[in-house]
Each structure stands twice: as structure tokens, then as C-alpha cells.
C-alpha atoms as a PDB file:
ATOM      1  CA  UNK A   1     107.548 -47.435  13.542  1.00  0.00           C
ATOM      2  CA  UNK A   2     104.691 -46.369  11.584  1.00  0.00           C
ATOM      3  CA  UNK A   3     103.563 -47.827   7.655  1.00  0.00           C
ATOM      4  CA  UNK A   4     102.436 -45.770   5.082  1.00  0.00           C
ATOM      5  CA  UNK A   5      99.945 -47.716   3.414  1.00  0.00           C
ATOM      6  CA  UNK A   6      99.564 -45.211   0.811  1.00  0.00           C
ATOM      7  CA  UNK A   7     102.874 -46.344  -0.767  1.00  0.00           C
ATOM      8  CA  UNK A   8     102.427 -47.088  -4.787  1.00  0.00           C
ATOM      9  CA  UNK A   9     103.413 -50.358  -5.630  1.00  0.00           C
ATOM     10  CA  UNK A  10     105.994 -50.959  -7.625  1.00  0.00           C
ATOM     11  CA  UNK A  11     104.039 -52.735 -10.579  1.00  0.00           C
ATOM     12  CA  UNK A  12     101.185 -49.675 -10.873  1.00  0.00           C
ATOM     13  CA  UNK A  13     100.987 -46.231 -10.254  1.00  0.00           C
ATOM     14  CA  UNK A  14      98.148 -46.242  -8.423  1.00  0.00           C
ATOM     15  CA  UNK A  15      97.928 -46.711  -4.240  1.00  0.00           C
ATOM     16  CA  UNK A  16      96.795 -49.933  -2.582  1.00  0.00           C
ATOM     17  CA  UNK A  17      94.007 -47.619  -0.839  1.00  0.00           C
ATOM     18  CA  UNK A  18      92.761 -46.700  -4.250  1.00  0.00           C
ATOM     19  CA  UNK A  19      92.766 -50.034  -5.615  1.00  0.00           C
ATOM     20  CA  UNK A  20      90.825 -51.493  -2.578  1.00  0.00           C
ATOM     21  CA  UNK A  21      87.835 -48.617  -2.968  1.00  0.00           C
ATOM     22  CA  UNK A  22      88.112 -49.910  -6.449  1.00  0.00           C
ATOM     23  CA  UNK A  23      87.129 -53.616  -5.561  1.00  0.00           C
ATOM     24  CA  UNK A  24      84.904 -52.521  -2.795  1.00  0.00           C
ATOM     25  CA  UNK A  25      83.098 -50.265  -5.383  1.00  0.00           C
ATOM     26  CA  UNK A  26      83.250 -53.258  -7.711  1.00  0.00           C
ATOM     27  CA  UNK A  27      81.889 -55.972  -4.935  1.00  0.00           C
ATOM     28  CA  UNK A  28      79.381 -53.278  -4.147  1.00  0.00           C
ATOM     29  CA  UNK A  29      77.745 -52.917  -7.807  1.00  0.00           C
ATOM     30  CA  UNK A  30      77.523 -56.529  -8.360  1.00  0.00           C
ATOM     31  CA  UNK A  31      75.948 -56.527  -5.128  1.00  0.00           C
ATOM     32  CA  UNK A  32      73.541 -54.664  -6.483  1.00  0.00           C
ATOM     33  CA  UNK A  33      73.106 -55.796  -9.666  1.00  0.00           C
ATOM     34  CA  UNK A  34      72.493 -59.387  -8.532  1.00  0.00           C
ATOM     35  CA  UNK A  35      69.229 -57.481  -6.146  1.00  0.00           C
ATOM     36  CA  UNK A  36      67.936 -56.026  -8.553  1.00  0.00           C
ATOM     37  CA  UNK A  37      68.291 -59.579 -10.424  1.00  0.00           C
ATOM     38  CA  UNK A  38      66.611 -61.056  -8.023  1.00  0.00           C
ATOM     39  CA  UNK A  39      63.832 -58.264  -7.085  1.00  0.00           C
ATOM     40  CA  UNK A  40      63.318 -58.275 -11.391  1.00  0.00           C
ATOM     41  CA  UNK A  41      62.736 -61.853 -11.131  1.00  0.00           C
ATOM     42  CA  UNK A  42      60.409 -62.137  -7.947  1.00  0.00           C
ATOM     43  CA  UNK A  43      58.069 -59.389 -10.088  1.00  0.00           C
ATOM     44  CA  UNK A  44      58.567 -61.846 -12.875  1.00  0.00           C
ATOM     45  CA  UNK A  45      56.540 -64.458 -10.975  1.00  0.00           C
ATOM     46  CA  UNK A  46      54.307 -62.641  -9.417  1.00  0.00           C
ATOM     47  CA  UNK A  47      52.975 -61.602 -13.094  1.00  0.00           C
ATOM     48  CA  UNK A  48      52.996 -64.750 -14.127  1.00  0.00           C
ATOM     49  CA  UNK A  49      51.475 -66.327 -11.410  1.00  0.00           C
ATOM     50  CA  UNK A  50      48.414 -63.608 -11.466  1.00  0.00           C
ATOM     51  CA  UNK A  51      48.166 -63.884 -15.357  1.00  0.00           C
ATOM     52  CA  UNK A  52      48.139 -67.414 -14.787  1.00  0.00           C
ATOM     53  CA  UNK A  53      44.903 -67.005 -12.635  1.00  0.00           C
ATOM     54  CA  UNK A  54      43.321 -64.999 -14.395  1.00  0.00           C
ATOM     55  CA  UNK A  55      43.739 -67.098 -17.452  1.00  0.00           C
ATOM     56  CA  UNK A  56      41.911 -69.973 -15.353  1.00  0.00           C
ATOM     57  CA  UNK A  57      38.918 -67.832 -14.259  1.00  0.00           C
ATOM     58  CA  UNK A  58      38.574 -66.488 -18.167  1.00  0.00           C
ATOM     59  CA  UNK A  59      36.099 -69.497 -19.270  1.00  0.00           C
ATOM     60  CA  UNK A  60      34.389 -68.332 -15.766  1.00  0.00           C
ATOM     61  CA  UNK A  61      34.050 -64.905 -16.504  1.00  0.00           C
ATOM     62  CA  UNK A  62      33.356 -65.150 -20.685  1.00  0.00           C
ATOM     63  CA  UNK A  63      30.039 -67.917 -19.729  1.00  0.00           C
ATOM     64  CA  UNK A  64      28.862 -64.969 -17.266  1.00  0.00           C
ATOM     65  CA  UNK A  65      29.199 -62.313 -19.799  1.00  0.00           C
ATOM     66  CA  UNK A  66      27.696 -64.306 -22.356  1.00  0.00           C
ATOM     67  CA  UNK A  67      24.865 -65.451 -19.637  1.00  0.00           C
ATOM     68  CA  UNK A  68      24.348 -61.738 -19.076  1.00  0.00           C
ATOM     69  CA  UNK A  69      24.116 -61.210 -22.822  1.00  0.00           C
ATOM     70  CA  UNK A  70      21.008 -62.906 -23.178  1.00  0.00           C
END
């Protein structure tokens, strides 16, 4: 005897298949939304981290100009 999954339920017009592309869909964009979280926040630090260097090296690099100044 075969099922027919495609059966509407009772409560809701719309099929069981349709509803489970619609939380695989779902699942799926707040897969990606948490990457691209992530990614967005890894490029976060690494701008921080390289104006932070470059922020220490300033003093550095304003004495040479001003010792090439003179």
C-alpha cells in the first residue's frame, strides 16, 4: 500500500511537502545570515586590528616626517 505524502492536512491548505521546503528554505537563510554574521565580523577585526597598528607606529612615522622636515 502506497502513502501519498502530498495529502493537505486537515488544519491548512497547504501540503506537508510544501511546508517542509518552507522550513528548509527558512533553516537555509538563517544559515546564511548567521555566515555572513560571522564573515562581517571576522572583517570587523581584521580592521581593527590593522588600524590598531597603525595607530602604534603613528608617533614612529610623524618623528620621521618631522626628522625629514628639517
Amino acid at each position: 500500500m502506497t502513502v501519498d505524502a502530498e495529502v493537505p492536512s486537515r488544519s491548512s491548505p497547504i501540503r506537508t511537502g510544501e511546508v517542509e521546503l518552507l522550513e528548509f528554505l527558512s533553516r537555509r537563510r538563517a544559515w546564511e545570515d548567521r555566515d555572513r554574521e560571522v564573515s562581517c565580523s571576522d572583517v570587523r577585526a581584521l580592521v581593527r586590528g590593522i588600524s590598531d597598528g597603525l595607530l602604534m607606529v603613528m608617533p614612529l612615522w610623524l618623528a620621521l616626517a618631522w626628522w625629514l622636515a628639517k
